[in-house]
Each structure stands twice: as C-alpha cells, then as structure tokens.
Protein backbone atom coordinates (compact mmCIF):
# COMPACT_ATOMS: atom_id res chain seq x y z
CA UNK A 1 0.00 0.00 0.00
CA UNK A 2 2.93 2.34 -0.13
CA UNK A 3 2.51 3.81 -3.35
CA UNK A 4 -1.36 4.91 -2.58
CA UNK A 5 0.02 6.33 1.16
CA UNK A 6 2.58 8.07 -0.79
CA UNK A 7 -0.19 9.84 -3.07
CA UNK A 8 -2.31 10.66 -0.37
CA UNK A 9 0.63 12.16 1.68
CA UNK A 10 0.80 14.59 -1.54
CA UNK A 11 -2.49 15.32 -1.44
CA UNK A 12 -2.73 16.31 1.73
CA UNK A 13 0.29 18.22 2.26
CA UNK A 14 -0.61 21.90 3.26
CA UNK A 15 0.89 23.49 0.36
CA UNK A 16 -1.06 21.59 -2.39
CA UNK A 17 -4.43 22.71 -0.64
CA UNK A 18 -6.34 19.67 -2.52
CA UNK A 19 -7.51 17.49 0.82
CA UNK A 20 -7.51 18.64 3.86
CA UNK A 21 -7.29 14.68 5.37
CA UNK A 22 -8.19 10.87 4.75
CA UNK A 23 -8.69 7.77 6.38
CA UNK A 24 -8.38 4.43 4.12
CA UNK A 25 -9.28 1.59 6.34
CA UNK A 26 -9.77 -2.43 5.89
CA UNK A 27 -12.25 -4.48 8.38
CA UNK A 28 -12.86 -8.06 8.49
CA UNK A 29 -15.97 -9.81 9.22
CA UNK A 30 -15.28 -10.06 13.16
CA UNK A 31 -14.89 -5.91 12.59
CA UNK A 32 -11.23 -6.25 12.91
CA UNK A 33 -9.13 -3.33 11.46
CA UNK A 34 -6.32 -5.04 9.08
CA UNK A 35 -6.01 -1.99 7.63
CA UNK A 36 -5.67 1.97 8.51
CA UNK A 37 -3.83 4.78 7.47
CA UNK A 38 -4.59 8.70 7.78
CA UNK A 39 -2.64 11.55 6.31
CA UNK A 40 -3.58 15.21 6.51
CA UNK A 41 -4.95 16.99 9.58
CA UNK A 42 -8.42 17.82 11.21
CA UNK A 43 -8.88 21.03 10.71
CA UNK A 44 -8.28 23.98 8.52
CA UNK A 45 -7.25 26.02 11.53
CA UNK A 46 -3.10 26.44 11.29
CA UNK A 47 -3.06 24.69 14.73
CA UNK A 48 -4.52 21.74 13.83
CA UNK A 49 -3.53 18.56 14.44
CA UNK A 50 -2.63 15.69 12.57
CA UNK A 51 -5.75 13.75 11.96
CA UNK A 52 -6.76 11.58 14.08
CA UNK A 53 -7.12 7.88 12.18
CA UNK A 54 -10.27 7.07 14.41
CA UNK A 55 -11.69 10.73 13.84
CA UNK A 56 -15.33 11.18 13.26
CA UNK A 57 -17.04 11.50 9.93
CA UNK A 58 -20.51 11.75 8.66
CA UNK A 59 -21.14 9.24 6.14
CA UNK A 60 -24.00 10.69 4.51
CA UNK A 61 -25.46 8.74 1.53
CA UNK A 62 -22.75 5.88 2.23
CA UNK A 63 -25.20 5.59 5.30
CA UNK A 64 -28.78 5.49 4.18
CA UNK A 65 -28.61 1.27 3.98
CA UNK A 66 -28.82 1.57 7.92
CA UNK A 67 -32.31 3.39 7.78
CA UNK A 68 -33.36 0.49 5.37
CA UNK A 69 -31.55 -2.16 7.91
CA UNK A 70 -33.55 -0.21 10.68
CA UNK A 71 -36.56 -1.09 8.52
CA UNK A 72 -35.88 -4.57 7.94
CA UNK A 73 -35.64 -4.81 12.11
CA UNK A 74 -39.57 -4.04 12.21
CA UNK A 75 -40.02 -6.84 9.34
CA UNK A 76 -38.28 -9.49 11.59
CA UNK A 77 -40.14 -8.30 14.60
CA UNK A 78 -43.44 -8.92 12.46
CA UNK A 79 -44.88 -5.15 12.70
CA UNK A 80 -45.32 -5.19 9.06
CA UNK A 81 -43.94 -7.15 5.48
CA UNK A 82 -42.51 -6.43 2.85
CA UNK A 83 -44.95 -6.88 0.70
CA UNK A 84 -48.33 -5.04 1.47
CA UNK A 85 -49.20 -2.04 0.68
CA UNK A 86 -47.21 0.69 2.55
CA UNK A 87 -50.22 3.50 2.83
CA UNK A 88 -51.73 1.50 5.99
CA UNK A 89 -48.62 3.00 8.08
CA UNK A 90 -48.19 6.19 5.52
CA UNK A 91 -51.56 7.28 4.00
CA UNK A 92 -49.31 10.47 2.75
CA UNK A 93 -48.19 8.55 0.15
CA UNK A 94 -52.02 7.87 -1.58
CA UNK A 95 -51.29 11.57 -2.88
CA UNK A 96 -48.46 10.58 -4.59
CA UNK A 97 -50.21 10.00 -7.80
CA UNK A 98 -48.17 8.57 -11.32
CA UNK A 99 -47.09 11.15 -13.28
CA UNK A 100 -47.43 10.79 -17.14
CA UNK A 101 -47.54 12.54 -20.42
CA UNK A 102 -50.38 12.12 -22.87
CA UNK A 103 -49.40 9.43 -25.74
CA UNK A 104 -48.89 11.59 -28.44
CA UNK A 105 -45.85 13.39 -26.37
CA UNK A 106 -44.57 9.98 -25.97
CA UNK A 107 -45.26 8.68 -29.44
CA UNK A 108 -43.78 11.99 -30.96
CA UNK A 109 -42.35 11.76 -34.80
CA UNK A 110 -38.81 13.43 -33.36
CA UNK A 111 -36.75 14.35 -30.45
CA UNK A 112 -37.34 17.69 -31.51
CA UNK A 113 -41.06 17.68 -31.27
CA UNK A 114 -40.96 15.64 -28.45
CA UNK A 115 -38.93 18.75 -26.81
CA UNK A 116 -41.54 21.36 -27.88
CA UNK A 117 -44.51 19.33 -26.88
CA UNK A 118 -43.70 19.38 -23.64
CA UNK A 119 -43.39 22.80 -23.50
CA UNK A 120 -46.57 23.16 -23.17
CA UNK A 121 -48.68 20.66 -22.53
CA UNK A 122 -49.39 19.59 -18.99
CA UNK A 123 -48.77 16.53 -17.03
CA UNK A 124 -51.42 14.31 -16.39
CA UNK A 125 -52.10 12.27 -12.94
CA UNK A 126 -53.44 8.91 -11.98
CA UNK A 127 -53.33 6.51 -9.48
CA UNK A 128 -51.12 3.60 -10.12
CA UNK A 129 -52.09 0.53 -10.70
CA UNK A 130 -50.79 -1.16 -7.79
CA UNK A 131 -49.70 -0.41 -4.23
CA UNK A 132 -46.10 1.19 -3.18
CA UNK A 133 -44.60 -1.44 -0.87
CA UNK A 134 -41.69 -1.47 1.31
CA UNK A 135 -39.58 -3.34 -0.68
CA UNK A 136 -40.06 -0.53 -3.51
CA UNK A 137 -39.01 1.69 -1.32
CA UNK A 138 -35.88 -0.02 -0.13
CA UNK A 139 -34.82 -0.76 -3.81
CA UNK A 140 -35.84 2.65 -5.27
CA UNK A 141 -38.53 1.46 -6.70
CA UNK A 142 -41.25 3.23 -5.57
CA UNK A 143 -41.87 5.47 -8.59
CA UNK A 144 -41.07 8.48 -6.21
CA UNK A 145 -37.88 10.81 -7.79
CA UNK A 146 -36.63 13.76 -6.20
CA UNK A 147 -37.57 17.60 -7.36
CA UNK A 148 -35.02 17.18 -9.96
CA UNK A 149 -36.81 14.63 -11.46
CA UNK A 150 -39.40 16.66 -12.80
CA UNK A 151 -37.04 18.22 -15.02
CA UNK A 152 -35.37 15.54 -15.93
CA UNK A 153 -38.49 13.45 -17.49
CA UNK A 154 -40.56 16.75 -18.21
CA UNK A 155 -38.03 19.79 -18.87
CA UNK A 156 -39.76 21.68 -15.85
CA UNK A 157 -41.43 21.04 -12.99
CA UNK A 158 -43.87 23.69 -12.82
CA UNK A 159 -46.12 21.63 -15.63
CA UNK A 160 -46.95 18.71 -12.98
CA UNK A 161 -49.51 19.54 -10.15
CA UNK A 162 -47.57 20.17 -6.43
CA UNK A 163 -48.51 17.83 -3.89
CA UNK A 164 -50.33 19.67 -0.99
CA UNK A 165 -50.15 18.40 2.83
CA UNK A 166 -51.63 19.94 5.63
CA UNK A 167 -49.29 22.54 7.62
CA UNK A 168 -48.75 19.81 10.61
CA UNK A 169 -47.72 17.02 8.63
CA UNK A 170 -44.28 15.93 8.51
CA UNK A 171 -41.18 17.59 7.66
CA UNK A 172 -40.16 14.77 5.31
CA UNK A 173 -43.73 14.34 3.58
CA UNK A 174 -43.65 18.26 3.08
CA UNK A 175 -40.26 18.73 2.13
CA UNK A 176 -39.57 14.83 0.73
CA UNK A 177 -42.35 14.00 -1.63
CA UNK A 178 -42.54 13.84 -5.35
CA UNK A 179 -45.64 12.38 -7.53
CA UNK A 180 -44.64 8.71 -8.81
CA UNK A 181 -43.00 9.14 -12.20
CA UNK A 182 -43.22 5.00 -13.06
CA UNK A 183 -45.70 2.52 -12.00
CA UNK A 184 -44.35 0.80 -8.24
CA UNK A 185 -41.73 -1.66 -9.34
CA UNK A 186 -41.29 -0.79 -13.13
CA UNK A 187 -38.71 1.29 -13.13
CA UNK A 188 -35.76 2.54 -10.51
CA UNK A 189 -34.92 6.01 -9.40
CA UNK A 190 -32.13 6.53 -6.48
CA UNK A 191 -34.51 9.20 -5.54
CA UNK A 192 -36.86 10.27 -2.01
CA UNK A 193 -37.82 7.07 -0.97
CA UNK A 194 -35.73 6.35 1.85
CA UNK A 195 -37.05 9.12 3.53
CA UNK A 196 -40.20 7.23 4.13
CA UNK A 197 -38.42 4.02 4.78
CA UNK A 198 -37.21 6.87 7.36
CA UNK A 199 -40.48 7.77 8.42
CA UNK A 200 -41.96 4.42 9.41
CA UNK A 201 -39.71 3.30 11.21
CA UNK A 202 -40.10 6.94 13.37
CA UNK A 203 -43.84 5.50 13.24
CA UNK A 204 -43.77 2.10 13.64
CA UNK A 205 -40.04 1.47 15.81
CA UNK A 206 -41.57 2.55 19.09
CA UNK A 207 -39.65 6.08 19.32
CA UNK A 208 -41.06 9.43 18.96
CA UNK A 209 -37.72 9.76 16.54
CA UNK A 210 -36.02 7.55 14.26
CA UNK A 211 -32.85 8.72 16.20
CA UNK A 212 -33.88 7.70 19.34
CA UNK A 213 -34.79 3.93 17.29
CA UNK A 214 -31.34 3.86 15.72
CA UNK A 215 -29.77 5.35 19.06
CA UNK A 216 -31.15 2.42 20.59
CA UNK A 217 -31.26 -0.77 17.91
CA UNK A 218 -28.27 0.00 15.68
CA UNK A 219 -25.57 2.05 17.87
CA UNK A 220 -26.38 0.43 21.10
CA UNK A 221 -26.94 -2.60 19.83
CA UNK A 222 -22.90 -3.02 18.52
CA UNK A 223 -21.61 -0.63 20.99
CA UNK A 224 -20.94 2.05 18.62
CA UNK A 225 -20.20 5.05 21.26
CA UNK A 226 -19.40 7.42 18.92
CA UNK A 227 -21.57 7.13 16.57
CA UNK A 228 -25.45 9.80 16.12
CA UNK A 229 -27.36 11.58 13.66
CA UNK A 230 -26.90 14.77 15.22
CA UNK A 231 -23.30 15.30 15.89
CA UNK A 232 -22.95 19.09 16.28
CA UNK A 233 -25.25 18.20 19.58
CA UNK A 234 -22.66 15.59 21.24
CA UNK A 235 -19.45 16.96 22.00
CA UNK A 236 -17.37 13.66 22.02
CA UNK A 237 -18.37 12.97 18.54
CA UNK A 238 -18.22 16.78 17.10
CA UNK A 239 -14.96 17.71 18.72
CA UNK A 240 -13.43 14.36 16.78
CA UNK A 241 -14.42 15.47 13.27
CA UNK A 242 -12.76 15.20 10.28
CA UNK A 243 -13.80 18.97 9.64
CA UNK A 244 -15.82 19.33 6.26
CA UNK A 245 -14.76 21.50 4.14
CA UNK A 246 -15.96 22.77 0.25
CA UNK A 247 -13.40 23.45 -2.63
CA UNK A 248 -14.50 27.11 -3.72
CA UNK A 249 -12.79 28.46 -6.64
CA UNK A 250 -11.45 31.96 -6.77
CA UNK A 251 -12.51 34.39 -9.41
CA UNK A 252 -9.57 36.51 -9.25
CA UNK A 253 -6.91 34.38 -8.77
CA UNK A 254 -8.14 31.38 -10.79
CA UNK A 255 -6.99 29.29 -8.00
CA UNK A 256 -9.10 26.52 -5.94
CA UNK A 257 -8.58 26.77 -1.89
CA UNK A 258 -10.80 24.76 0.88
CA UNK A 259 -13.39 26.76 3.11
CA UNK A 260 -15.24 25.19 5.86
CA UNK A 261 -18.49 23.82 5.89
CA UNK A 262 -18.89 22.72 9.00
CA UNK A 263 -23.32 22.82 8.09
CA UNK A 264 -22.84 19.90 5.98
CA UNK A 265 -21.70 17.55 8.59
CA UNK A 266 -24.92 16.08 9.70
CA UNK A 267 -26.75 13.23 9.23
CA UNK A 268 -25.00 9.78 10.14
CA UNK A 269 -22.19 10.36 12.04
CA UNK A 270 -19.45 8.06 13.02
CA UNK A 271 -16.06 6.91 14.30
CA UNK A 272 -13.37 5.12 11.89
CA UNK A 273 -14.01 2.36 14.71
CA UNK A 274 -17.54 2.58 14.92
CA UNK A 275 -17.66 1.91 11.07
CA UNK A 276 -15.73 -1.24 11.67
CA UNK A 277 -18.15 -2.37 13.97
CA UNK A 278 -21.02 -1.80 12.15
CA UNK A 279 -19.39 -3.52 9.29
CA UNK A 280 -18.31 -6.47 10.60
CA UNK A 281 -21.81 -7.27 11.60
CA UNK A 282 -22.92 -6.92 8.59
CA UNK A 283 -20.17 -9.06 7.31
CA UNK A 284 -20.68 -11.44 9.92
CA UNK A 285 -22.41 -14.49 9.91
CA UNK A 286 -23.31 -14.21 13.17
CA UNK A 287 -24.88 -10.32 12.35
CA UNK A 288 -26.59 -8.98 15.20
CA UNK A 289 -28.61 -6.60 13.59
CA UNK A 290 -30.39 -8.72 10.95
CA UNK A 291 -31.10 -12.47 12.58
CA UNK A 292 -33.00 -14.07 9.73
CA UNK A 293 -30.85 -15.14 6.86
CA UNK A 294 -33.28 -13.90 4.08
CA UNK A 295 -33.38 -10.43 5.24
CA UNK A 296 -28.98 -10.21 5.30
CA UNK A 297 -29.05 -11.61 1.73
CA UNK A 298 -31.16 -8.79 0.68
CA UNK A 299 -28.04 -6.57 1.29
CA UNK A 300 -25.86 -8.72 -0.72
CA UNK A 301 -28.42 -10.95 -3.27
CA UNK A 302 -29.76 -9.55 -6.90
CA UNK A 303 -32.82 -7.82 -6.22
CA UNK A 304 -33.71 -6.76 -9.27
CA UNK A 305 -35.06 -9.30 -11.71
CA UNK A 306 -32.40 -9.42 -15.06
CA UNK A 307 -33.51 -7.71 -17.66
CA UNK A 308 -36.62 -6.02 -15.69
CA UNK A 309 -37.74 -2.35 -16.46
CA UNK A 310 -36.06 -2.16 -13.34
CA UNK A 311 -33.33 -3.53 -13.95
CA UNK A 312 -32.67 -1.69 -17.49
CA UNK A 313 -33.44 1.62 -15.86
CA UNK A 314 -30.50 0.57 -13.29
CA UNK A 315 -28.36 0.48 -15.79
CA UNK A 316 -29.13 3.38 -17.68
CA UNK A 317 -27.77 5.99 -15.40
CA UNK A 318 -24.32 5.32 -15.26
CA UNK A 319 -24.10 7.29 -11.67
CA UNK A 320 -25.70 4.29 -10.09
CA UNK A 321 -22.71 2.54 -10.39
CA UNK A 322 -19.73 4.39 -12.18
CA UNK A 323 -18.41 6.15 -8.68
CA UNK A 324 -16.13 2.97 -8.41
CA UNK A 325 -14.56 4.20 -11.92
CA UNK A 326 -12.04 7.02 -11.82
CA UNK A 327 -12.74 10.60 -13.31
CA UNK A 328 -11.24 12.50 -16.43
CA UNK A 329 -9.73 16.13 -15.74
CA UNK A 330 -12.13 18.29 -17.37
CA UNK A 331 -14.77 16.03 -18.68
CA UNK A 332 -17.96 15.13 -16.93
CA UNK A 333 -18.32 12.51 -14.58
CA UNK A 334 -21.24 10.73 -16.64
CA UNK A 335 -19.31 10.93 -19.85
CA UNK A 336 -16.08 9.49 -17.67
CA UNK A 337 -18.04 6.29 -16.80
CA UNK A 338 -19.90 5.58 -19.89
CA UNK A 339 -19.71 1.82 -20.63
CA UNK A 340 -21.35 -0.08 -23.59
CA UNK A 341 -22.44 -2.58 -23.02
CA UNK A 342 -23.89 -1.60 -19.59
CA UNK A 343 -21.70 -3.99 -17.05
CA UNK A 344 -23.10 -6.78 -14.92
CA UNK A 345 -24.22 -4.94 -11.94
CA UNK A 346 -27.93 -5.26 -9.79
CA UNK A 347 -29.36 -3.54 -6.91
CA UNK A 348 -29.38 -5.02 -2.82
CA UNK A 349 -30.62 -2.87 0.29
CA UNK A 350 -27.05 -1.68 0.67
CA UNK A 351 -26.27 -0.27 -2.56
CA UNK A 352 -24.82 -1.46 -5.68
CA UNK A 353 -23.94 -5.32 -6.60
CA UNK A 354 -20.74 -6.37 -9.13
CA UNK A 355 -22.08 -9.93 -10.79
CA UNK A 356 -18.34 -10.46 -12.07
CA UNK A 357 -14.88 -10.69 -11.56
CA UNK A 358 -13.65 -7.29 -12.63
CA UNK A 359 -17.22 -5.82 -13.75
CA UNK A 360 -16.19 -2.28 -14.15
CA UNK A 361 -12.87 -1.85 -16.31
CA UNK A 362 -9.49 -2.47 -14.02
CA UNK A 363 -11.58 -1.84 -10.56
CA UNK A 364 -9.70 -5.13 -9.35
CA UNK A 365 -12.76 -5.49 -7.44
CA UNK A 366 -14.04 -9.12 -7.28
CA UNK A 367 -17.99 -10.51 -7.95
CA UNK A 368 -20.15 -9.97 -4.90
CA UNK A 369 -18.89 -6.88 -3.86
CA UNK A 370 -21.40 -4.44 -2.64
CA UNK A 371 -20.49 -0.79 -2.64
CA UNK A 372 -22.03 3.10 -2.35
CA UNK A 373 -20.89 6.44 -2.09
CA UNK A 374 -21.06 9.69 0.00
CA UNK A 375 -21.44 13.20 -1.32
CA UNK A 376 -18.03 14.13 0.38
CA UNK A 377 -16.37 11.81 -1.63
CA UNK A 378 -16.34 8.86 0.77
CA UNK A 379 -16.72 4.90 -0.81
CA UNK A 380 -17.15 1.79 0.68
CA UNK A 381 -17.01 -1.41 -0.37
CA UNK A 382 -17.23 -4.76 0.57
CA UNK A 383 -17.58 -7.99 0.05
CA UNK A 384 -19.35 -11.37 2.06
CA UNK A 385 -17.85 -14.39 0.31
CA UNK A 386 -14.45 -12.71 0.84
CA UNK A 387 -15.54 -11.05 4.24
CA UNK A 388 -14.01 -7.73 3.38
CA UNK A 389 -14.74 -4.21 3.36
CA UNK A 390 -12.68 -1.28 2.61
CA UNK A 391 -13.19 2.29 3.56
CA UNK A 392 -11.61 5.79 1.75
CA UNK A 393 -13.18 8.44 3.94
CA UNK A 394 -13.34 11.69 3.63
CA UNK A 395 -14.88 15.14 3.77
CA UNK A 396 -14.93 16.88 0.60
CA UNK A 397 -17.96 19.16 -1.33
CA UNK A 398 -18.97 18.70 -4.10
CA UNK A 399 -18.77 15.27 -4.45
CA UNK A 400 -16.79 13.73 -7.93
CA UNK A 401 -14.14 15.71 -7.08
CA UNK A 402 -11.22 14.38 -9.22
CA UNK A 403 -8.22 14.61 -6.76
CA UNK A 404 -10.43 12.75 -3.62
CA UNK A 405 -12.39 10.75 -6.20
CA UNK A 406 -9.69 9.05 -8.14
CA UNK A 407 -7.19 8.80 -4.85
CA UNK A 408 -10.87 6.59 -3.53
CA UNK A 409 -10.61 4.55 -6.57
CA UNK A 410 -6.89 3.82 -6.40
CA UNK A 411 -6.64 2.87 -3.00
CA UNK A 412 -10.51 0.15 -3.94
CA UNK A 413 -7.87 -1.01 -6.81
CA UNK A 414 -4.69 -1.61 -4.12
CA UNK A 415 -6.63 -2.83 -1.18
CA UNK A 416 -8.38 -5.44 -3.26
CA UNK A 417 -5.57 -7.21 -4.64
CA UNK A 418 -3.53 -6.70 -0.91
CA UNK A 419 -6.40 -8.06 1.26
CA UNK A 420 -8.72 -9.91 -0.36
C-alpha cells in the first residue's frame, strides 16, 4: 500500500491545498481493522492537528442502507412485510399520484417535437395501478424521484400539479415527496424514498424519533459510542471530526482553496471504529442486527429481476454505479463512466452489486462486492464471500471531485488485490 500512502501524503500536504485529510481503512468480518492509514490533519485552523485515524465522519449517503436495515428490524419483529401495501402506516403517500404525459408526447415523430410538446402541454395524474410497498421503497422502486426529477423526465417542474399536505404534517412528507413518475416496481430512481423508509420506522419502531430507534437498535446494539445523527449536539463525537470543508474556486486568482463547511456535517455520524463495527456485523455471519438469513441476503443478493424495467433503468444511469470508476480532468463525470455494453451490476438494500470478476474496467474489485458512495467523496465497499470491506473516507464538497475521487478509486484497486 505504499505507493497509494505516498499519493495521499501529496495530497494532503498543506501546500497543495487539494484534501484537507483521509482515512483508508480495511475491516474483516469479526470488525477487525487489518487496515488503517490517515494523512492530513483535522482542521483547517493552522493549529490543527494531525488527523486523528479514528476521527469522526458523517457518512451521509454511504449511510442510508442503515435506515433500510432499521426497517428490515420491524419486518423481523413482524410489525409489518414487505410486501403489502405501505399506505396503511403512511396514507401520505395515496397523494403521490403517477405522473405521465399524454401518448402523443410519448409517441412523438422526433426528439425535436418531443422537446416542444412538452413545452406546453401539462402533465397528467393517476393513481397507479398497484400499491407502493416497502420493498419498492428499499430498492428505489417506488416510482417516487426527487424535485429534480421533474425536469429531468418533463423539462420543468412547474407543468406537474404540487402535492399539498396539511401545515402539521411531517417535515419529510412536506419537504420529501414527489408524484410517482413509473408505476411501483417498473422502473428505478435513487430518488426520495428512503425518507419514508425513514419515516416508518419513526412510526412504527416505538420512538417518537427515528434517532432515538437507531440510538437504541443499531448504535447500542454493537456498541458504537461514537456514533449519532446529530453530531454538532454531542461533543465527544463533534470535537473528533474530520472537519468538512468545500473546494470554492477563486474568481480573481483562478486558484481553488478549501473553506469550511462545518453545516454539511450532519446526518449519520461516526467513528473510523464505529464503522468497523457496524461492518463487521454486517459481514458477519453471526450479524446482530439482521437475525433471519433472508433479510442479510437482501443486502448482498440480486434484487432486481435481469432484464426487468427495473433492472434496465439501473443500468441506464451510469451514476448508479460508475463512482467505483475514476474521473477525467475536465470532462464530466457521466461521460467518464460511460460503458457499452452496460456492465453486470444489480441492486441489494445496501447499494450497488458487481455480478463479475472485474465488472467495471481495471476496478480489481471481485464478484459480490457491494459498494455506495457519499457526497463528500467517501466509498465503501465490501464484500461477504471474501468477508471484506474497505473504507476511503473523507470530507470533501462537491462530491466527484477528481483529486479525492480518483485517490478513492486507487486505493478500492490496491486494497483489493492486498487483502482480499
């Protein structure tokens, strides 16, 4: 691992300005650390220290399986399945209503009338014809987007009706709901839904909040003690940050320096140790947090059927998968991880699934790995059969940023072939 310690050293060193810190880390499925190295320091103050390797960080997105793990917890403890209709425990969703043009916008002679036609005609809404269920909203198949959806499939998104709630509901239903813009499990969109998955559980987990459930049935559970979703309220966890910071690009100068952000750390927020914990259960087959065997192969097992519209749609945006492919200087990160054909990859609970032995181009990562990303430019990665998982974290905005990005993908490459 030399050579990728010696290009993160580089990248970290004050003068270069790129990364402020990062911790590459290896954990077995007993949660032992075979692997951990950190290079840069904590903060941007001149003062700081080196950085701690078992600092804090928050994982967001690379976290969200652990709200769907959370959900999985009430399946085992037979509050609900996976299977019936999710409006019994969130009736909010009824007004989420499929989203569709009329046929002759679809069946339009050209791209180019296509483009004008839905300029200006308007959206129509129906029910769908079948139930949103939990297990389309663990797999992103709900139908439900985000609000930059709307533009995506309809060039705006002041053509489509706004979904009204009543001034007490929810802060995620108000701020966390889009119309359904495919019928429930035709079609996949890494999109809102895990904010509901979010929201039973707050219903259904016995908590007034889902922190207090997770708190309780995922931190406490493995003994991870430094480990919340609100870390600028606990001082042990705040205090051991790997400070966030944005890369902000000066006008007059032409030169990029790192500002703070210390807003953006939120959500999911853990140690370098707490992470091994959590992923050693996982790994484990003894796993604590998941006791029936059908509900841990969800976050490692196909879960898309081949060739479904699912499936296809999966492969179709290459950002559901291409974050374990390195960037180009200059060229956009969509263009920089176009493959034809699309590569063998699915969907699990946890994120994305590699069907093959070297799936995406020289990754050197083997079949059965599971992996996802965080906006800060942190990726994880791991692996049952080989009971692996490796760890580049960091705290970077925006996220694809090509120094962090490709120094993540480079150490996935190394630490595959040295510990697997």
């Amino acid at each position: 691992m030399e050579a990728f310690e010696a290009e993160l050293s580089k990248a970290t060193k004050r003068s270069n300005d790129n990364l402020l810190g990062a911790v590459a880390m290896v954990v077995d499925n007993k949660g032992n650390i075979l692997y951990r190295h950190a290079a840069g320091r904590q903060f941007l103050d001149e003062n700081s220290p080196p950085l701690d390797p078992d600092c804090t960080m928050s994982l967001t997105s690379a976290g969200k399986f652990v709200t769907n793990i959370a959900a999985l917890q009430l399946v085992e403890r037979d509050v609900l399945t996976l299977d019936e209709p999710i409006s019994r425990y969130l009736p909010e969703i009824d007004k989420c209503l499929l989203a569709e043009q009329s046929q002759d916008v679809k069946n339009g002679d050209s791209d180019g009338e296509n483009k004008e036609e839905r300029k200006g005609k308007r959206i129509a809404l129906r029910r769908p014809t079948r139930d949103v269920t939990l297990r389309d909203l663990l797999l992103n198949t709900s139908g439900m987007g985000t609000c930059d959806t709307y533009k995506e499939r309809f060039g705006n998104d002041d053509r489509v009706p706004r979904l009204e709630f009543p001034e007490d509901a929810h802060y995620l239903v108000k701020n966390r709901s889009t119309h359904l813009f495919f019928e429930p499990g035709e079609g996949f969109d890494y999109g809102w839904s895990i904010y509901y998955v979010q929201l039973l559980v707050e219903r259904l987990g016995g908590k007034d909040r889902f922190v207090e459930y997770a708190n309780e049935n995922i931190f406490g559970a493995l003994g991870m003690a430094h480990s919340t979703y609100l870390p600028a309220q606990v001082p042990e966890v705040w205090e051991r940050r790997l400070q966030m910071v944005e890369r902000e690009l000066d006008i007059e100068s032409g030169k990029a320096h790192l500002v703070a952000s210390d807003e953006s750390t939120q959500g999911m927020t853990c140690s370098m140790s707490d992470v091994a914990r959590l992923f050693g259960d996982i790994l484990s087959p003894e796993c604590k947090l998941l006791r029936r065997q059908e509900h841990r192969d969800m976050l490692f097992r196909p879960q898309l059927s081949p060739g479904s519209q699912a499936h296809q749609a999966l492969l179709a945006e290459t950002t559901n998968y291409g974050f374990l492919l390195p960037l180009e200087e200059g060229v956009s990160h969509k263009i920089s991880w176009s493959l034809s054909p699309p590569p063998a990859v699915n969907w699990t609970v946890a994120g994305v699934l590699l069907e093959e032995d070297d799936t995406l181009p020289d990754s050197g990562i083997p079949k059965g790995t599971v992996s996802f990303e965080g906006q800060p430019n942190m990726i994880w990665t791991m692996n049952r059969e080989r009971g692996r998982m490796m760890l580049f974290g960091n705290q970077l905005l925006p996220g694809y940023d090509v120094i962090a990005h490709n120094l993540a993908t480079y150490f996935m490459r190394h630490a595959w072939k040295t510990f697997s």
